[in-house]
C-alpha atoms as a PDB file:
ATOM      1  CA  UNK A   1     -58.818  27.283 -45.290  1.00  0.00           C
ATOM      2  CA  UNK A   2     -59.609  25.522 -48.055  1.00  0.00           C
ATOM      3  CA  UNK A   3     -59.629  21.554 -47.301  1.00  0.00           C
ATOM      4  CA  UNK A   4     -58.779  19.521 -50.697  1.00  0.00           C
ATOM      5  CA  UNK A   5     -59.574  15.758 -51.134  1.00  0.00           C
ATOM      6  CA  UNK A   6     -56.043  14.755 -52.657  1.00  0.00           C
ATOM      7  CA  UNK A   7     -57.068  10.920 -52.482  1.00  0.00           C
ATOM      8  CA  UNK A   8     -60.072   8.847 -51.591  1.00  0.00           C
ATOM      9  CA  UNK A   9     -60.655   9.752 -47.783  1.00  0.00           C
ATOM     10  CA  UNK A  10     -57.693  11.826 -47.236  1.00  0.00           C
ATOM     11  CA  UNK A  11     -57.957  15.251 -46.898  1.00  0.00           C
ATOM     12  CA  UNK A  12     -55.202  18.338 -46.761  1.00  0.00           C
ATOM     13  CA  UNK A  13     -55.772  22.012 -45.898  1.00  0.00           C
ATOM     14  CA  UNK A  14     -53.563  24.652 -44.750  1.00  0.00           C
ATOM     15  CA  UNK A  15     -50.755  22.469 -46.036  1.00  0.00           C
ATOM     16  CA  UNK A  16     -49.198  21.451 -49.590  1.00  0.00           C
ATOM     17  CA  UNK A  17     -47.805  17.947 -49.988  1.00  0.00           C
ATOM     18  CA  UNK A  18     -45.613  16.312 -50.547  1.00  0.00           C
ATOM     19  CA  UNK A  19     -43.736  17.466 -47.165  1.00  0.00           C
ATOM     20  CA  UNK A  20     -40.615  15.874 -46.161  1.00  0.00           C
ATOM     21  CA  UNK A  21     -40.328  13.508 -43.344  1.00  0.00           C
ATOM     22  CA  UNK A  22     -37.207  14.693 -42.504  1.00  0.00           C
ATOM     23  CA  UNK A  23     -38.127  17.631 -41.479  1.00  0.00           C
ATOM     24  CA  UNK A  24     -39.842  16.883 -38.315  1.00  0.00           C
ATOM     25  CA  UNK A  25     -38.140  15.479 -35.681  1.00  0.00           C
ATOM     26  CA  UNK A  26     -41.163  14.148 -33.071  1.00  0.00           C
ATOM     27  CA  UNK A  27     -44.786  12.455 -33.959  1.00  0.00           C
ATOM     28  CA  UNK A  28     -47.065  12.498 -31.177  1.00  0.00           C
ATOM     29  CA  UNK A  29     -49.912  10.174 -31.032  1.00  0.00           C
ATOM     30  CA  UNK A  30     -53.476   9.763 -28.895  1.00  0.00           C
ATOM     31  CA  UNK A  31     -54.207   5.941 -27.912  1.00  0.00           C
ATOM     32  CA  UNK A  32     -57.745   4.868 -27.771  1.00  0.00           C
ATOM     33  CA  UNK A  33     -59.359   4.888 -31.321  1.00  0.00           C
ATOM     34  CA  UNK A  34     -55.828   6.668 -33.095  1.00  0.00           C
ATOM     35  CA  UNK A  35     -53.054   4.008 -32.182  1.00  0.00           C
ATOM     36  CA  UNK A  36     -55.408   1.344 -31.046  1.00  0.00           C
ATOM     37  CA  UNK A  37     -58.765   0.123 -32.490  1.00  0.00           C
ATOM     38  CA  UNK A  38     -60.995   0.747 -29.003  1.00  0.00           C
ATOM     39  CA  UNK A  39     -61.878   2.920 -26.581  1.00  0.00           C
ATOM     40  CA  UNK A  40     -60.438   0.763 -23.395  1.00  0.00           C
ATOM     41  CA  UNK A  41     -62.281   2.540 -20.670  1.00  0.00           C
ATOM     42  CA  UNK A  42     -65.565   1.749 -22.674  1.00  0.00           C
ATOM     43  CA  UNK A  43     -64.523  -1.917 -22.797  1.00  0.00           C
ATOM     44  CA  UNK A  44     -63.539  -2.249 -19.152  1.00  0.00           C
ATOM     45  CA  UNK A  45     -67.178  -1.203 -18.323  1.00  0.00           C
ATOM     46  CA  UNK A  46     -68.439  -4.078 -20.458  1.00  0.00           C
ATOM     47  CA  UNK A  47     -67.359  -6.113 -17.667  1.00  0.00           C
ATOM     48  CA  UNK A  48     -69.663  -4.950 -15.136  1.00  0.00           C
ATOM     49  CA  UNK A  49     -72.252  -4.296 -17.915  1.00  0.00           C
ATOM     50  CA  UNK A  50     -71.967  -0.701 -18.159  1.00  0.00           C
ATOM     51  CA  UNK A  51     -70.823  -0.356 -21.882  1.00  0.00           C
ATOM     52  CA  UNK A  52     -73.767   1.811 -23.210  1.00  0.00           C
ATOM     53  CA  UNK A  53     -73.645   4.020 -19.987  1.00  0.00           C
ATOM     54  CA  UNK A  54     -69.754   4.714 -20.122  1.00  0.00           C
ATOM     55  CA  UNK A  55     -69.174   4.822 -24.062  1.00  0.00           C
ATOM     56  CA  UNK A  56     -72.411   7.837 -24.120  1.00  0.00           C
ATOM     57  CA  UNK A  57     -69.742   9.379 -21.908  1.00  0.00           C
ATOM     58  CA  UNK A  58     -67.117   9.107 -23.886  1.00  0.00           C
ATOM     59  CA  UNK A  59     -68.850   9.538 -27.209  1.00  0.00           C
ATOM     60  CA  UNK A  60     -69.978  13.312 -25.937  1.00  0.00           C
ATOM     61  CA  UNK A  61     -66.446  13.756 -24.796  1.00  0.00           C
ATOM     62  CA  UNK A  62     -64.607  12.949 -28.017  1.00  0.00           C
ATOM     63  CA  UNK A  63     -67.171  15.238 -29.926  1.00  0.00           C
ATOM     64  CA  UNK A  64     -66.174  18.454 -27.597  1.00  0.00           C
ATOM     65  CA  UNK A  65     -70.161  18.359 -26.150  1.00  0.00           C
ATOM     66  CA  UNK A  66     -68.682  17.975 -22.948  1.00  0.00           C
ATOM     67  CA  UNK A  67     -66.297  20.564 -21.519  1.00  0.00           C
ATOM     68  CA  UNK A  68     -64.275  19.552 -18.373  1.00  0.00           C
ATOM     69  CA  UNK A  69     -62.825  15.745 -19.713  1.00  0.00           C
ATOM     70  CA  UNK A  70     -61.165  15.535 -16.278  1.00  0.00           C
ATOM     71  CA  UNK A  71     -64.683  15.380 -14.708  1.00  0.00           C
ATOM     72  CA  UNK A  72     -66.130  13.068 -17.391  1.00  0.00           C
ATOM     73  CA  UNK A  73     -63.558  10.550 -16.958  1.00  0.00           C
ATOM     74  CA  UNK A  74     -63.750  10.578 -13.616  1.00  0.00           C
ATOM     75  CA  UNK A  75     -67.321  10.069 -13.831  1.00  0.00           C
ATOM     76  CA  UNK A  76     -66.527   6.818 -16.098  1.00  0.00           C
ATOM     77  CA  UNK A  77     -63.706   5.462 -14.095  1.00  0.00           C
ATOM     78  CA  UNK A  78     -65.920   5.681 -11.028  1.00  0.00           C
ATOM     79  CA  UNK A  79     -68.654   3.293 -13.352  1.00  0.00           C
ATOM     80  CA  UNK A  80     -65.690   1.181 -13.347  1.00  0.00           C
ATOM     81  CA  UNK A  81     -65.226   0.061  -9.637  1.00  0.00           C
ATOM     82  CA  UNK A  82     -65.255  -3.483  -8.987  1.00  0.00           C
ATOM     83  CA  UNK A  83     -63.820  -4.366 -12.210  1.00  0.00           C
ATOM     84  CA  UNK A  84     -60.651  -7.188 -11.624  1.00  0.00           C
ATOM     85  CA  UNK A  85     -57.523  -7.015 -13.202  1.00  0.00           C
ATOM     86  CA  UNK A  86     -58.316 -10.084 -14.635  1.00  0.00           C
ATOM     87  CA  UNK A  87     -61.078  -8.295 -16.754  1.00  0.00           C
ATOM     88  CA  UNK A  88     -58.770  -5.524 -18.053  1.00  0.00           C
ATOM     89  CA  UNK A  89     -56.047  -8.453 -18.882  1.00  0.00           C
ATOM     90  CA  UNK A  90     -59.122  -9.582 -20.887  1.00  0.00           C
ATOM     91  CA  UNK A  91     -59.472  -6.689 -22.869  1.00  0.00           C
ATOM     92  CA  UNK A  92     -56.265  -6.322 -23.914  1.00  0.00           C
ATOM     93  CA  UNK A  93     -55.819  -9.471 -24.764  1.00  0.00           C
ATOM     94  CA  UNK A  94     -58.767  -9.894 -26.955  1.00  0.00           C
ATOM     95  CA  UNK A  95     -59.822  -6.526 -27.894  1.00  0.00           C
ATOM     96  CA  UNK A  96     -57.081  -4.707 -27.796  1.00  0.00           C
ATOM     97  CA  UNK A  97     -55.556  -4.179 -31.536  1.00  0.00           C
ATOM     98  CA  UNK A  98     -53.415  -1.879 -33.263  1.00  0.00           C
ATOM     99  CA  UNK A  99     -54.975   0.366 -35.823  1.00  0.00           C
ATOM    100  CA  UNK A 100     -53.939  -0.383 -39.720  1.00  0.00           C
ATOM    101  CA  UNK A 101     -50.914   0.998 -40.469  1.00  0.00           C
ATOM    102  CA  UNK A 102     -49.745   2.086 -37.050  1.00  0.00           C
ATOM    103  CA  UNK A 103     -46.891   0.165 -36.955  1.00  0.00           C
ATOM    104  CA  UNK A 104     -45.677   0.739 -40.656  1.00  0.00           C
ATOM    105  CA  UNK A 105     -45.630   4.725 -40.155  1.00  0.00           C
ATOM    106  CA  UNK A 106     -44.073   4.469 -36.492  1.00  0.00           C
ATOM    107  CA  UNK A 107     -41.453   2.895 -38.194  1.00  0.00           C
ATOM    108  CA  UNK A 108     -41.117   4.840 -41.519  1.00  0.00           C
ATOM    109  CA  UNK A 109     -40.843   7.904 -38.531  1.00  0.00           C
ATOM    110  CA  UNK A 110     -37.947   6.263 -36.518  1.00  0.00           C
ATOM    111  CA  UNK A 111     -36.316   5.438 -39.794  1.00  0.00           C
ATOM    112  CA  UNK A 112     -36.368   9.004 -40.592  1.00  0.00           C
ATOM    113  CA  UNK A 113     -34.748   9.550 -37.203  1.00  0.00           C
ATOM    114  CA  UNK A 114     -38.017  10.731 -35.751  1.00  0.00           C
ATOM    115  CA  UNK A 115     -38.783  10.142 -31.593  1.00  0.00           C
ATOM    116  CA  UNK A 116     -42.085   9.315 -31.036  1.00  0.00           C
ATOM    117  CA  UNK A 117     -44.451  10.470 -27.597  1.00  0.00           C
ATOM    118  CA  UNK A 118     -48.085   8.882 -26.541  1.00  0.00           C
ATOM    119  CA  UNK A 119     -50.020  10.865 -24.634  1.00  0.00           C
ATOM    120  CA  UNK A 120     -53.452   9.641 -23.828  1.00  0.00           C
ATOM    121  CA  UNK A 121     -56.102  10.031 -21.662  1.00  0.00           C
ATOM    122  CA  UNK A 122     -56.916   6.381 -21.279  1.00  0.00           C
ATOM    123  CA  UNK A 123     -54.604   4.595 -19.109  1.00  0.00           C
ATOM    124  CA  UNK A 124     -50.920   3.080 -18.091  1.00  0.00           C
ATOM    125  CA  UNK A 125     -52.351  -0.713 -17.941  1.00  0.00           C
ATOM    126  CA  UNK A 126     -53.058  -0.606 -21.892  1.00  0.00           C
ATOM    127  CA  UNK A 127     -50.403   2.480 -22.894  1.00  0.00           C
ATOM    128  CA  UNK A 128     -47.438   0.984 -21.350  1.00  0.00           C
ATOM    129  CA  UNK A 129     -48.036  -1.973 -23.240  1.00  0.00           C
ATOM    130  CA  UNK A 130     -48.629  -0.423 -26.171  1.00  0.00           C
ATOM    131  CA  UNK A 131     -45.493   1.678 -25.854  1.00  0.00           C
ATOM    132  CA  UNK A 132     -43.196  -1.570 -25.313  1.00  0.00           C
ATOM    133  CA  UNK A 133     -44.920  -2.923 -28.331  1.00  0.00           C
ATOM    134  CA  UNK A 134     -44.364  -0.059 -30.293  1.00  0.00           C
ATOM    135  CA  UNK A 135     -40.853   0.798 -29.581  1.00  0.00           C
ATOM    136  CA  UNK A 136     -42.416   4.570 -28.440  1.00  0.00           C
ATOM    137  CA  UNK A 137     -39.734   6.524 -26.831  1.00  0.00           C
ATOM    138  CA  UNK A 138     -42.035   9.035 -24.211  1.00  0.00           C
ATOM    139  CA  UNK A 139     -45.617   7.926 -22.908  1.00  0.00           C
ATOM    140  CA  UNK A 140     -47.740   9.675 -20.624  1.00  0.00           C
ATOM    141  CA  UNK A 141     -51.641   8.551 -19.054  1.00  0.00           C
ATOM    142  CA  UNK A 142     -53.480   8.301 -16.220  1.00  0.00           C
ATOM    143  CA  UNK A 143     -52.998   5.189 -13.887  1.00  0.00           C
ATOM    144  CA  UNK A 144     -56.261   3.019 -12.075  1.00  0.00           C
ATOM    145  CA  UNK A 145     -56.043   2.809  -8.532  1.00  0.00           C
ATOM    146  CA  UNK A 146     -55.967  -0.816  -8.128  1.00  0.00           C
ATOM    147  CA  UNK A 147     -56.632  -2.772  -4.558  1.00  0.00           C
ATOM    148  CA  UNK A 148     -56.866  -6.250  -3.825  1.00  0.00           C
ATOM    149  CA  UNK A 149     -57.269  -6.996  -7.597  1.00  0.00           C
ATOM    150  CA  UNK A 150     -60.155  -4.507  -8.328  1.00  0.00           C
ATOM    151  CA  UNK A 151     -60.376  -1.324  -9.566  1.00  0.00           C
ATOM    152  CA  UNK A 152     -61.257   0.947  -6.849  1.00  0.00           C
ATOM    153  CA  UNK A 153     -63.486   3.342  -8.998  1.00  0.00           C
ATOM    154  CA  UNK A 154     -60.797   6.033  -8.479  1.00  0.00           C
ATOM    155  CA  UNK A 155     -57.243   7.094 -10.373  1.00  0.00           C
ATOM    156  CA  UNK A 156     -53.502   7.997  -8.710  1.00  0.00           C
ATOM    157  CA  UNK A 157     -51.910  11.464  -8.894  1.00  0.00           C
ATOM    158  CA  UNK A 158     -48.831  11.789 -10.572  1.00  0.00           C
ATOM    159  CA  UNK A 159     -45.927  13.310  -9.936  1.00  0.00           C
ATOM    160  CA  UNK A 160     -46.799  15.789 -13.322  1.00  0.00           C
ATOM    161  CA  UNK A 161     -50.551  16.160 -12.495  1.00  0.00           C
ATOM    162  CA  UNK A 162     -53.885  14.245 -11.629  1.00  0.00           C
ATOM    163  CA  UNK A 163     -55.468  13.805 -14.929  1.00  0.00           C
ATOM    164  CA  UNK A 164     -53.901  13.951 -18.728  1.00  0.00           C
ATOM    165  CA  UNK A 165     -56.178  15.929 -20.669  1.00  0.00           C
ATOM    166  CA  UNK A 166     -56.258  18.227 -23.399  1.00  0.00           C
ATOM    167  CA  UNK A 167     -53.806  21.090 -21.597  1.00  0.00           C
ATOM    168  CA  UNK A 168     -51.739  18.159 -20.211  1.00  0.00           C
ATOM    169  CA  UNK A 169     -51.226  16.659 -23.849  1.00  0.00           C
ATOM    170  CA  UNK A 170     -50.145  19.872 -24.923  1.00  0.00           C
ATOM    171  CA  UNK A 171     -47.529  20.308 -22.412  1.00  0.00           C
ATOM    172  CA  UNK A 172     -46.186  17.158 -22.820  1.00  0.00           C
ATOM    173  CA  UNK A 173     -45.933  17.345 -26.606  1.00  0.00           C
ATOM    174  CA  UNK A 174     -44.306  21.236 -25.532  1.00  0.00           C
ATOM    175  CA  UNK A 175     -42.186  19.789 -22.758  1.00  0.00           C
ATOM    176  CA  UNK A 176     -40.837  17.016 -24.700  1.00  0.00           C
ATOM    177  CA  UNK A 177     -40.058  19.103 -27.799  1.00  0.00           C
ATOM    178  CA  UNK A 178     -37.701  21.206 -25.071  1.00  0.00           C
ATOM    179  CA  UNK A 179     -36.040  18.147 -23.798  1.00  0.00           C
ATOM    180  CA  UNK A 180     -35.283  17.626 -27.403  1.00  0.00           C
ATOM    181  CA  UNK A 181     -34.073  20.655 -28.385  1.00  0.00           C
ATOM    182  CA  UNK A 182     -36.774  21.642 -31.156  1.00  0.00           C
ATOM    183  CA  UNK A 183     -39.429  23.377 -31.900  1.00  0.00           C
ATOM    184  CA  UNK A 184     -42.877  22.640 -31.627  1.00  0.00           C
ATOM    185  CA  UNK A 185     -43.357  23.753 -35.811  1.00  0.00           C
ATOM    186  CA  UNK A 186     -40.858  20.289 -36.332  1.00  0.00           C
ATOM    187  CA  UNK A 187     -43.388  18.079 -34.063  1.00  0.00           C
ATOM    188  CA  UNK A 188     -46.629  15.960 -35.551  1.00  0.00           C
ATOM    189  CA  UNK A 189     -49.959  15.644 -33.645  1.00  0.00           C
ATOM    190  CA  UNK A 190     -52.218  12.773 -34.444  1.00  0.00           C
ATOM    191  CA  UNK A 191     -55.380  12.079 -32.729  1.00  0.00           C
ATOM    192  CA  UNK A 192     -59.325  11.969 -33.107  1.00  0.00           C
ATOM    193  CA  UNK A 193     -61.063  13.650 -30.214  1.00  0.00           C
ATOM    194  CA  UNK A 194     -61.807  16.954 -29.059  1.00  0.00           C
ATOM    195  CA  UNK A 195     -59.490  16.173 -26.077  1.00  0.00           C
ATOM    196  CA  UNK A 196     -56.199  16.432 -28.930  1.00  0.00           C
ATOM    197  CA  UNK A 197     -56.879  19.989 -30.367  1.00  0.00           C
ATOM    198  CA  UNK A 198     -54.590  21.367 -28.022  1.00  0.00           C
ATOM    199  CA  UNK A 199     -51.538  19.377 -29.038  1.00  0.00           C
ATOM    200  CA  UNK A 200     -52.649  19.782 -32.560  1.00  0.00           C
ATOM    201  CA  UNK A 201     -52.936  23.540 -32.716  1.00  0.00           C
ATOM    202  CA  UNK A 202     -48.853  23.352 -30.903  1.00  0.00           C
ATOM    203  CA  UNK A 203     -47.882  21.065 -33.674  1.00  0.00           C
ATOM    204  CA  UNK A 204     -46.357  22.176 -36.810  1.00  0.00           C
ATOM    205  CA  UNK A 205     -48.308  19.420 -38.723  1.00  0.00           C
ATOM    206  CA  UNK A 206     -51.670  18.433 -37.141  1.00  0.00           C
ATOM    207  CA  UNK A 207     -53.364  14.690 -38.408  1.00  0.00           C
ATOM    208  CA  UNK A 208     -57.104  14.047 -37.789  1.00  0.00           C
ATOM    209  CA  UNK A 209     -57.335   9.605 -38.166  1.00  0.00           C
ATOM    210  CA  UNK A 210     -60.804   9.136 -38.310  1.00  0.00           C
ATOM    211  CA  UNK A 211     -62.050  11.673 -36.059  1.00  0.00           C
ATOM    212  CA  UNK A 212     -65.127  13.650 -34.718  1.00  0.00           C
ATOM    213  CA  UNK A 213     -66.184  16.224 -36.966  1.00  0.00           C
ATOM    214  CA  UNK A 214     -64.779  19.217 -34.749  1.00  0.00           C
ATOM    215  CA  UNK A 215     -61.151  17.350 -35.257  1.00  0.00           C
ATOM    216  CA  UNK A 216     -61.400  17.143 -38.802  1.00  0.00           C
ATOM    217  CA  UNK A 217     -62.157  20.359 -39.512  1.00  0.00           C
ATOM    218  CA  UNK A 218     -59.191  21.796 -37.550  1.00  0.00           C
ATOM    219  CA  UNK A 219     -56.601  19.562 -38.950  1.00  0.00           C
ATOM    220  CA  UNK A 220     -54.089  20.024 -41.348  1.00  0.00           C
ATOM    221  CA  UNK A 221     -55.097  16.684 -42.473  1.00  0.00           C
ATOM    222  CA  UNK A 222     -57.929  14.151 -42.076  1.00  0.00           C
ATOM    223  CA  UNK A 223     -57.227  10.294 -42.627  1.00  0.00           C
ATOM    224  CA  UNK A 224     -60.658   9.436 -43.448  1.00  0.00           C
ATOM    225  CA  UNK A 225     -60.490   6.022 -45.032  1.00  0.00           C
ATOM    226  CA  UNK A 226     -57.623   3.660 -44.731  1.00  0.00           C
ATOM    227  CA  UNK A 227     -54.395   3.234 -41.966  1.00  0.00           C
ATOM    228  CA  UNK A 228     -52.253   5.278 -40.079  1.00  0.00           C
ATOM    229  CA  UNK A 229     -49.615   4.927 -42.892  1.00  0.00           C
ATOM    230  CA  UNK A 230     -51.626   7.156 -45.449  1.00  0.00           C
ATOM    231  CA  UNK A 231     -50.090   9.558 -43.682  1.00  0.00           C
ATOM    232  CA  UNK A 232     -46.764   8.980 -45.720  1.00  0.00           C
ATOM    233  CA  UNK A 233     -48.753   9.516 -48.774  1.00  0.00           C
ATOM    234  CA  UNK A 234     -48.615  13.170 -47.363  1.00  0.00           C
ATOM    235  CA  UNK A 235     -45.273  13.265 -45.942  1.00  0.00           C
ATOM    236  CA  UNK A 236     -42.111  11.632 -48.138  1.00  0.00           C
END
């Protein structure tokens, strides 16, 4: 496909704006580094000085050099034990922001009478709070076994699964377009790692917000430069 530079830093291919906003029904967003300015597991690890060691993890994972994400993140939330509560409290309080524009396009989306999913394959502590924020109406992550305060270097089982990955994205962005009653083709994907190609290539409209090369070239579009919102300079 050809990919075609319609503004500075945002890119279209496969696609030909202006699309209407009305005609999708659900937008589906990652968390770390699409939603929210950080990557929170690589921030927890700052606390027990293990930053470099954890974000090389995650780097490799974003970029698709690492295959099975379940096992990397395990191997990063197991970096992680020992870490309080306290710390991760920390983090979101003075870390944690919301990308530019997030906010402005989540509501331009509900306006339009759009419902609105996170799927992420950080964690409950920071995506709860971002969905409460947010006014998201479906959420799914993984959840940090917590004892006596501390992170226990392990995460819970669900009642859906063990880990949400890349497949487990997809079926929720699948499964919720069901309990809905439309069809994937009326859903948007937005994300910027490797581990959000699945939910993309479901999606009938697939957004790449300043993503690893192997996103970008995949999606329908690429937000290069600038917020979440440019997104509406797509979509009217």
């Amino acid at each position: 496909m050809q990919a075609t530079e319609i503004s500075p830093g945002l890119v279209i291919q496969g696609v030909t704006p202006p699309l209407n906003l009305r005609d999708f029904k659900l937008i589906a967003f990652d968390m770390d580094s699409t939603l929210i300015n950080i990557e929170c597991v690589d921030e927890i690890a700052d606390a027990v000085g293990r930053k470099a060691e954890v974000a090389a993890i995650t780097e490799a994972s974003m970029r698709g050099e690492i295959a099975d994400f379940k096992e990397s993140l395990r191997q990063r939330v197991a970096l992680l034990k020992g870490v309080s509560v306290d710390s991760m409290e920390a983090v979101y309080r003075e870390r944690l922001q919301l990308n530019p524009g997030a906010a402005d396009l989540i509501a331009a989306c509900k306006k339009a009478g759009m419902k609105v999913l996170l799927v992420s394959g950080g964690f409950t502590f920071f995506a709860d709070r971002v969905r409460d924020r947010l006014g998201i109406d479906f959420a799914r992550s993984n959840v940090l076994e917590v004892q006596d305060g501390v992170l226990t270097g392990r995460m819970v089982d669900q009642p859906w699964g063990d880990i949400c990955d890349g497949e487990e994205k997809r079926k929720m962005l699948l499964e919720t377009c069901k309990q809905l009653g439309i069809s994937p083709k009326q859903a948007i994907a937005t994300g910027d790692g490797a581990n959000d190609l699945p939910m993309m290539g479901e999606a009938g409209l697939s957004v790449a917000y300043h993503a690893k090369p192997k996103v970008r070239a995949q999606a329908m579009v690429a937000i290069n430069s600038g917020g979440l919102d440019r997104l509406l300079d797509v979509l009217k």
